[in-house]
C-alpha atoms as a PDB file:
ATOM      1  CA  UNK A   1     -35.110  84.008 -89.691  1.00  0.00           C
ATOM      2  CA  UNK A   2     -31.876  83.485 -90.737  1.00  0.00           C
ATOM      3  CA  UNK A   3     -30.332  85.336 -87.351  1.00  0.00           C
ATOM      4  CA  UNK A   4     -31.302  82.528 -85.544  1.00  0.00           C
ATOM      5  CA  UNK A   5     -29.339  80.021 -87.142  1.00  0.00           C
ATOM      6  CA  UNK A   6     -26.382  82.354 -88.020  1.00  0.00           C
ATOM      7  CA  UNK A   7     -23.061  81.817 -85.823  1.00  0.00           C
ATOM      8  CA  UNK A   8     -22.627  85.816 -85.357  1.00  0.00           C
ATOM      9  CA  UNK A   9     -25.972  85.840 -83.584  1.00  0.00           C
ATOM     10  CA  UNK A  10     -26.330  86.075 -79.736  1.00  0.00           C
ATOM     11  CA  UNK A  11     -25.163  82.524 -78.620  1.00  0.00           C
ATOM     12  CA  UNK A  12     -22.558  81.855 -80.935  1.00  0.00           C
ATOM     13  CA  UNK A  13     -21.781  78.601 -82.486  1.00  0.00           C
ATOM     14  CA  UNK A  14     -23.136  77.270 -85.755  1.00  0.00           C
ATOM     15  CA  UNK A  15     -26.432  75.636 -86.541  1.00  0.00           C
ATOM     16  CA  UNK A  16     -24.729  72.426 -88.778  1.00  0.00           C
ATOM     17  CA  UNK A  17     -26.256  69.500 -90.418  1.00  0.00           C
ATOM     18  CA  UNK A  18     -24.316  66.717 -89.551  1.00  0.00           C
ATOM     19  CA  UNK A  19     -24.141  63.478 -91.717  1.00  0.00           C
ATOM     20  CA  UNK A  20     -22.601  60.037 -93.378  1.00  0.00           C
ATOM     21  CA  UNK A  21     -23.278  59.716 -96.691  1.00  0.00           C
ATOM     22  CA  UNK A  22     -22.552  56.993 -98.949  1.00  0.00           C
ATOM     23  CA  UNK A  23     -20.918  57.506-102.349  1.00  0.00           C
ATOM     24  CA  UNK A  24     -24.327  57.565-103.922  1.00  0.00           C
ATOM     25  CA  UNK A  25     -25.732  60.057-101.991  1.00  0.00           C
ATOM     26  CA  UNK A  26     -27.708  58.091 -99.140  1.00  0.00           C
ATOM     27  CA  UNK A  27     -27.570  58.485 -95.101  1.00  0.00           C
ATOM     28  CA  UNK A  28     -29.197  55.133 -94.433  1.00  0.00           C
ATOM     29  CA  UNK A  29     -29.802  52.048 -96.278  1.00  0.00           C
ATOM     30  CA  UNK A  30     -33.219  50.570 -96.834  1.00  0.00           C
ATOM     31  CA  UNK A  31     -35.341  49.889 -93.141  1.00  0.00           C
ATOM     32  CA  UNK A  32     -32.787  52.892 -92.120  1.00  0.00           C
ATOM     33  CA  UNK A  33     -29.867  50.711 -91.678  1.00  0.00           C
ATOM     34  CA  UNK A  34     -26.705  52.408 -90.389  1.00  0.00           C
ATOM     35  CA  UNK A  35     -24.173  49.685 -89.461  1.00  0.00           C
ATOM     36  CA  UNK A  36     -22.530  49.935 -92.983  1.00  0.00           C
ATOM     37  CA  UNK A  37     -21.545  53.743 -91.602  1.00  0.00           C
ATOM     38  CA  UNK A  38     -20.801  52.839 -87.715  1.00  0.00           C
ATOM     39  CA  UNK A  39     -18.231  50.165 -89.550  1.00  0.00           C
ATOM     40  CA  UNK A  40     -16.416  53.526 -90.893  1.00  0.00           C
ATOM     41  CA  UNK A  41     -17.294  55.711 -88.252  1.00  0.00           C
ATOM     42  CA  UNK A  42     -16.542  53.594 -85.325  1.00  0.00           C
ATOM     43  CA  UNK A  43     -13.301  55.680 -84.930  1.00  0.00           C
ATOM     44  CA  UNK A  44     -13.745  59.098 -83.543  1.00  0.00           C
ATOM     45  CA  UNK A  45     -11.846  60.186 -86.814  1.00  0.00           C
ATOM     46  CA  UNK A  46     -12.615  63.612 -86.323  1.00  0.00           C
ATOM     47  CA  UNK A  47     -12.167  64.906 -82.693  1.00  0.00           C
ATOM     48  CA  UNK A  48     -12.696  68.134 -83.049  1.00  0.00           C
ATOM     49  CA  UNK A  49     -16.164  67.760 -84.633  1.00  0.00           C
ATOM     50  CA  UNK A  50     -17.434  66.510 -81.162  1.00  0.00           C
ATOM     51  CA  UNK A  51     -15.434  68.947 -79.480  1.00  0.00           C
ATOM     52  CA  UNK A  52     -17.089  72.184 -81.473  1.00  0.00           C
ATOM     53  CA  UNK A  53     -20.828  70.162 -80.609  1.00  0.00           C
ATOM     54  CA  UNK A  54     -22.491  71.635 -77.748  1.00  0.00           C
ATOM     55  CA  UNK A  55     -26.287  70.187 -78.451  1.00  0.00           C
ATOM     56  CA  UNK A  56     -27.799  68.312 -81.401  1.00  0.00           C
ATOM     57  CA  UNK A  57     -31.516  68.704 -82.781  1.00  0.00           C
ATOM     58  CA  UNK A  58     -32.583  65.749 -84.056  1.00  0.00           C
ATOM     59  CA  UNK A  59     -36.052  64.534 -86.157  1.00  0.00           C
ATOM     60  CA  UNK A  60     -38.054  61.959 -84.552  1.00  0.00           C
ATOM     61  CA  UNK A  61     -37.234  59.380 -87.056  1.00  0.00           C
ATOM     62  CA  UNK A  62     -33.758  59.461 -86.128  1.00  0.00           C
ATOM     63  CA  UNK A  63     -34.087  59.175 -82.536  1.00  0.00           C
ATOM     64  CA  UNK A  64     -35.992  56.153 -83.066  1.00  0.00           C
ATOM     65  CA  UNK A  65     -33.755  55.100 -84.949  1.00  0.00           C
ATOM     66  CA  UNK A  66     -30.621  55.688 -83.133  1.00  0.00           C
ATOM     67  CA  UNK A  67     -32.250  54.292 -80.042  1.00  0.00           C
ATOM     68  CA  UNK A  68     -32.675  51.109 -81.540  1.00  0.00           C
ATOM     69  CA  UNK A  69     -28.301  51.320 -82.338  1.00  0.00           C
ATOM     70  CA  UNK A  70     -27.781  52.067 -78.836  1.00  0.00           C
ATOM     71  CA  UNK A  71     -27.204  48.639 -78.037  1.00  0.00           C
ATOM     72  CA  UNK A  72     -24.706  48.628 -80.441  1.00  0.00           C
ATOM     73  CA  UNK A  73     -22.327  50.775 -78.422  1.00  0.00           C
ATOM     74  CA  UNK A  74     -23.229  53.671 -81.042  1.00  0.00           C
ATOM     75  CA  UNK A  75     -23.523  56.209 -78.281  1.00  0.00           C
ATOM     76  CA  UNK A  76     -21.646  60.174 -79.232  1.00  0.00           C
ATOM     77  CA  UNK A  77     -21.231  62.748 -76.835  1.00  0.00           C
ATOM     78  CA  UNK A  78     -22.696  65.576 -78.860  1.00  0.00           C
ATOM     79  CA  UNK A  79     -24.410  67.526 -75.661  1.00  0.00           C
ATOM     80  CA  UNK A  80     -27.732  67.598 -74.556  1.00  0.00           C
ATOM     81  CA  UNK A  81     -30.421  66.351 -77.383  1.00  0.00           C
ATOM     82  CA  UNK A  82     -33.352  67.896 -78.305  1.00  0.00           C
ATOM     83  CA  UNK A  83     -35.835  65.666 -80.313  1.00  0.00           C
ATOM     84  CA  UNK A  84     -38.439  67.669 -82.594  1.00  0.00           C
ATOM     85  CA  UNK A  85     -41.520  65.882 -82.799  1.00  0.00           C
ATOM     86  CA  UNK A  86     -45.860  66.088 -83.254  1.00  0.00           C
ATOM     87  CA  UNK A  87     -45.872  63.069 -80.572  1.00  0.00           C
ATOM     88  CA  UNK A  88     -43.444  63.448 -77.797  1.00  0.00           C
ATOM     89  CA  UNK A  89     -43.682  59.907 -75.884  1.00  0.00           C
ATOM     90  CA  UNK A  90     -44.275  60.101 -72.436  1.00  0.00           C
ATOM     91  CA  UNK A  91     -41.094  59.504 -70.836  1.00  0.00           C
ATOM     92  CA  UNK A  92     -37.630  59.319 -72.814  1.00  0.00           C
ATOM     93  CA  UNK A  93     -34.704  59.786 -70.354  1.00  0.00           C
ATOM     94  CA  UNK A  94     -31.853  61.755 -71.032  1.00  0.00           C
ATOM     95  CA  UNK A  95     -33.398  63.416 -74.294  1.00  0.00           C
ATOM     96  CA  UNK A  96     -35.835  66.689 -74.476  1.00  0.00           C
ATOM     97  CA  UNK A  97     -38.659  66.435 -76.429  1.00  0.00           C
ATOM     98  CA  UNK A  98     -39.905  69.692 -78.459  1.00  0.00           C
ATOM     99  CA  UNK A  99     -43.593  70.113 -80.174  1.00  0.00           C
ATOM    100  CA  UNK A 100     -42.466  73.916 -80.926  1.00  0.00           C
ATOM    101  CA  UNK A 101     -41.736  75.451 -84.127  1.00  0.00           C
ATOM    102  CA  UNK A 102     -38.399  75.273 -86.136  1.00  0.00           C
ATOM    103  CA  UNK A 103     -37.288  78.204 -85.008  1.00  0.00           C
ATOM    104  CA  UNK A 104     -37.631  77.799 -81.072  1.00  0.00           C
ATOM    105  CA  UNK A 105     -36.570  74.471 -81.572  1.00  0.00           C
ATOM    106  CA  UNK A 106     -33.235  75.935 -83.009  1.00  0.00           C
ATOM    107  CA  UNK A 107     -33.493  78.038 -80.105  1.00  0.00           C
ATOM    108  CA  UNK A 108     -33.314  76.132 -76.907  1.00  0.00           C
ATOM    109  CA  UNK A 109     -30.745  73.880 -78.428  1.00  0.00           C
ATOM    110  CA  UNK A 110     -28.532  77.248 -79.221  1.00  0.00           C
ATOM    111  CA  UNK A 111     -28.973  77.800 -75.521  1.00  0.00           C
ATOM    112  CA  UNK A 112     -28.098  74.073 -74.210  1.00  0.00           C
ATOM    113  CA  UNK A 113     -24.937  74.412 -76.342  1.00  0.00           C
ATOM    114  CA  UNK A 114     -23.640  77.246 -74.577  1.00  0.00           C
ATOM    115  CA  UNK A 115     -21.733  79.471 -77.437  1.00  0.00           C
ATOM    116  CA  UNK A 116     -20.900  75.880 -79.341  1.00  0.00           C
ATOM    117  CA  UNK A 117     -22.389  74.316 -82.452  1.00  0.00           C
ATOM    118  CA  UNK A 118     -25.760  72.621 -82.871  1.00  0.00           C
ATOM    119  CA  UNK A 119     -26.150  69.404 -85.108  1.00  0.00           C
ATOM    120  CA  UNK A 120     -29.105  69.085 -87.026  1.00  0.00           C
ATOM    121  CA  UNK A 121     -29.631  65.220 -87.429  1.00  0.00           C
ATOM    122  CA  UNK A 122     -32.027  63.630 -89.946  1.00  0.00           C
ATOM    123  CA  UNK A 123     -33.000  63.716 -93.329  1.00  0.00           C
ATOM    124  CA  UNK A 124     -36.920  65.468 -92.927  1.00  0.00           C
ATOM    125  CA  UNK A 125     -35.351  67.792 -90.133  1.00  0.00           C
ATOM    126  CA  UNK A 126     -32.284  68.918 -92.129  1.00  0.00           C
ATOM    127  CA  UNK A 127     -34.379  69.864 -95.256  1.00  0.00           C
ATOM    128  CA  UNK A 128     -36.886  71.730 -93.352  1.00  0.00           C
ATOM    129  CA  UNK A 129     -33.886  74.053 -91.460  1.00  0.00           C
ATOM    130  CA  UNK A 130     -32.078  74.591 -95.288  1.00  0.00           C
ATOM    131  CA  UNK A 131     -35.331  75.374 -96.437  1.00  0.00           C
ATOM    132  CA  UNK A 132     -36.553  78.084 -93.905  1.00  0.00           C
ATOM    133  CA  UNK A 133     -32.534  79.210 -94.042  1.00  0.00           C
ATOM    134  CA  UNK A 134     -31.486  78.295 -90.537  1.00  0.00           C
ATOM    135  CA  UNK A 135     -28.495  76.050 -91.238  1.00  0.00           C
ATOM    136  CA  UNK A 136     -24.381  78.148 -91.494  1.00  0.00           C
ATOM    137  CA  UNK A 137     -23.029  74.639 -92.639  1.00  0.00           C
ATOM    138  CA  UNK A 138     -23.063  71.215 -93.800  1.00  0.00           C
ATOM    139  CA  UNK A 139     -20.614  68.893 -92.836  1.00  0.00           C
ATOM    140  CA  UNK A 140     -20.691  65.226 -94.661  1.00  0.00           C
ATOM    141  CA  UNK A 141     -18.677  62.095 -94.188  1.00  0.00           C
ATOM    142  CA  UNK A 142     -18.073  60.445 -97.313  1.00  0.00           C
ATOM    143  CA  UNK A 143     -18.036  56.706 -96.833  1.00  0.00           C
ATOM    144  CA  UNK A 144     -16.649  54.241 -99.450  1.00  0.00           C
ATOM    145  CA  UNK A 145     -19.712  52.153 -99.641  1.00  0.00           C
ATOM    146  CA  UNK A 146     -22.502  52.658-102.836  1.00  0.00           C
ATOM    147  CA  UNK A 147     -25.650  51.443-101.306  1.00  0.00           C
ATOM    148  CA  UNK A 148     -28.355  51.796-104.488  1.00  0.00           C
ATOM    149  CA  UNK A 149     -31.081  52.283-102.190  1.00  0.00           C
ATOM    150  CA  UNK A 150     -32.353  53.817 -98.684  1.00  0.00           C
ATOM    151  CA  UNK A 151     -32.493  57.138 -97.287  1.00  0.00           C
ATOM    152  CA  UNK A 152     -31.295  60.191 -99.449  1.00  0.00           C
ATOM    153  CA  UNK A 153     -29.332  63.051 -98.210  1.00  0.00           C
ATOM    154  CA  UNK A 154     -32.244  65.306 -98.677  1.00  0.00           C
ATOM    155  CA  UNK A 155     -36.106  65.139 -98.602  1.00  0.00           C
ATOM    156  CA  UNK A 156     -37.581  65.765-101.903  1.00  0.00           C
ATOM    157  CA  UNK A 157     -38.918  69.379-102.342  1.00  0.00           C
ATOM    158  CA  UNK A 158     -35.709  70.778-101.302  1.00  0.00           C
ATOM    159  CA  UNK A 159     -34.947  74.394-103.690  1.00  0.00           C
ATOM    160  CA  UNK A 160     -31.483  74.398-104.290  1.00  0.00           C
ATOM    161  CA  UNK A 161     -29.003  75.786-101.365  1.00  0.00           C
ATOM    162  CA  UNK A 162     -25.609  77.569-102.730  1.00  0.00           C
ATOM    163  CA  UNK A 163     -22.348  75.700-100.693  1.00  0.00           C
ATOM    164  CA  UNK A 164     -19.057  77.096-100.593  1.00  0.00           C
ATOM    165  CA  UNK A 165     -16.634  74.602 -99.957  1.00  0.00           C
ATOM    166  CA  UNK A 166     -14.156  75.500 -96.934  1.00  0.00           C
ATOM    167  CA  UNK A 167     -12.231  72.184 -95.865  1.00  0.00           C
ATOM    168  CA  UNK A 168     -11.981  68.584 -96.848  1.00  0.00           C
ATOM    169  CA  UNK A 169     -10.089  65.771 -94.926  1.00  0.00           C
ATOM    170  CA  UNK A 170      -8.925  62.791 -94.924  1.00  0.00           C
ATOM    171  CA  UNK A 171      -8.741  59.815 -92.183  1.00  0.00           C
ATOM    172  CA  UNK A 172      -8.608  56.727 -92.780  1.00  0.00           C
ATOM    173  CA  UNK A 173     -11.047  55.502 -95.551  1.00  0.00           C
ATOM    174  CA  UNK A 174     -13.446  58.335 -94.533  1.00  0.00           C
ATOM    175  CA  UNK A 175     -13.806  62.407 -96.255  1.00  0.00           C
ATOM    176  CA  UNK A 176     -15.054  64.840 -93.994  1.00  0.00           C
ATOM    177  CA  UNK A 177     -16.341  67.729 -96.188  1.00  0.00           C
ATOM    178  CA  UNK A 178     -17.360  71.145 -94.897  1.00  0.00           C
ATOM    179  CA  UNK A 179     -19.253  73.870 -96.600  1.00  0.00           C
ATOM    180  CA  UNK A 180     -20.837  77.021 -95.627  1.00  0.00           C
ATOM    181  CA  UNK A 181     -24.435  77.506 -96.546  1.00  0.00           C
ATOM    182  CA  UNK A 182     -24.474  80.563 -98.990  1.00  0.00           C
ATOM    183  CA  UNK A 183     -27.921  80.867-100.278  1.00  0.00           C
ATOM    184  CA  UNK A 184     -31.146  79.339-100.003  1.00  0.00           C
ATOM    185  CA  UNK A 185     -32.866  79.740-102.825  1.00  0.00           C
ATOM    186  CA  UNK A 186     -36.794  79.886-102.347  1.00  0.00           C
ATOM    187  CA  UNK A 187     -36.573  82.113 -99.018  1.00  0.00           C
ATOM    188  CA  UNK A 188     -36.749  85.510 -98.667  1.00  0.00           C
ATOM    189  CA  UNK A 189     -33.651  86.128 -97.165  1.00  0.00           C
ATOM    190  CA  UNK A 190     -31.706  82.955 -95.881  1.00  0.00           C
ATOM    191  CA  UNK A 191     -28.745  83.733 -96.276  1.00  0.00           C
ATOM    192  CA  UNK A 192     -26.985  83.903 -92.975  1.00  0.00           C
ATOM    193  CA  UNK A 193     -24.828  86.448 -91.814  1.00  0.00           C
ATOM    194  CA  UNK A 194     -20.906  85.631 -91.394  1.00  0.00           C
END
């Protein structure tokens, strides 16, 4: 399964999970707040991140959740969003709602990005792609905030997943930090091809 995450497949780009991350290792505080990230993150501090984004995959949690931050002038031009979910509402403009597996769902946002990256948004959704071996990189912005409680990076149940670190950076007070996903451990064969 790993071919259909991995960047040298048919379609190019990378399947990454994309997040903020607080010194202590959450992505949202308790009742999934985000505003002490947008603070941070307000700044398009790292251009070229959007640029390499052709379509994002995101868990229904996080759609909800970001819908309710729209108001907030929170909006990123990341390319067409897909939203995997059991319950797709009935009408949602601007946003594609899948009830397919992992996989496919991977798959039609591989096509929407034309040859550029996906981002894998959400806690539950990002655990589920590093655990079935479909993600070619993480990319984290450290913020300089320690919550002590909300949502962790991961969902529990997560085997460990081998990183190699390939860039860090600096802007501002925020770290972008980029590895490449290495090895899943727990799948047959996740590791994707180069």
């Amino acid at each position: 399964m790993a071919d259909v995450a991995a960047g040298g497949a048919a379609g190019g780009g990378k399947v990454v999970v994309n997040r903020s991350v607080s010194v202590d290792g959450f992505i949202a505080g308790p009742d999934d707040d985000m505003g002490w990230a947008l603070r941070y993150m307000r700044e398009n501090r790292f251009p070229e991140v959007m640029a390499e984004t052709g379509a994002m995959l995101v868990g229904r949690r996080t759609h909800d959740v970001s819908r309710r931050m729209a108001v907030e002038d929170t909006e990123y031009d990341g390319g067409p969003v897909f939203v995997l979910t059991h319950h797709p509402p009935a009408d949602d403009q601007g946003v594609t709602f899948l009830s397919c597996d992992l996989p496919e769902a991977i798959a039609a946002a591989r096509a929407a990005a034309d040859g550029k990256d996906v981002e894998i948004l959400g806690a539950d959704l990002a655990t589920q792609c590093l655990q079935r071996g479909l993600v070619d990189e993480v990319l984290v912005y450290v913020i300089p905030v320690i919550l002590g409680d909300g949502v962790r990076f991961s969902a529990p149940g997560l085997s460990p997943v081998e990183l190699e670190p390939y860039e860090n950076r600096q802007s501002g007070p925020v770290t972008m930090l980029r590895f490449r996903v290495l090895k899943q451990h727990g799948t047959a064969d996740a590791t994707p091809t180069p």
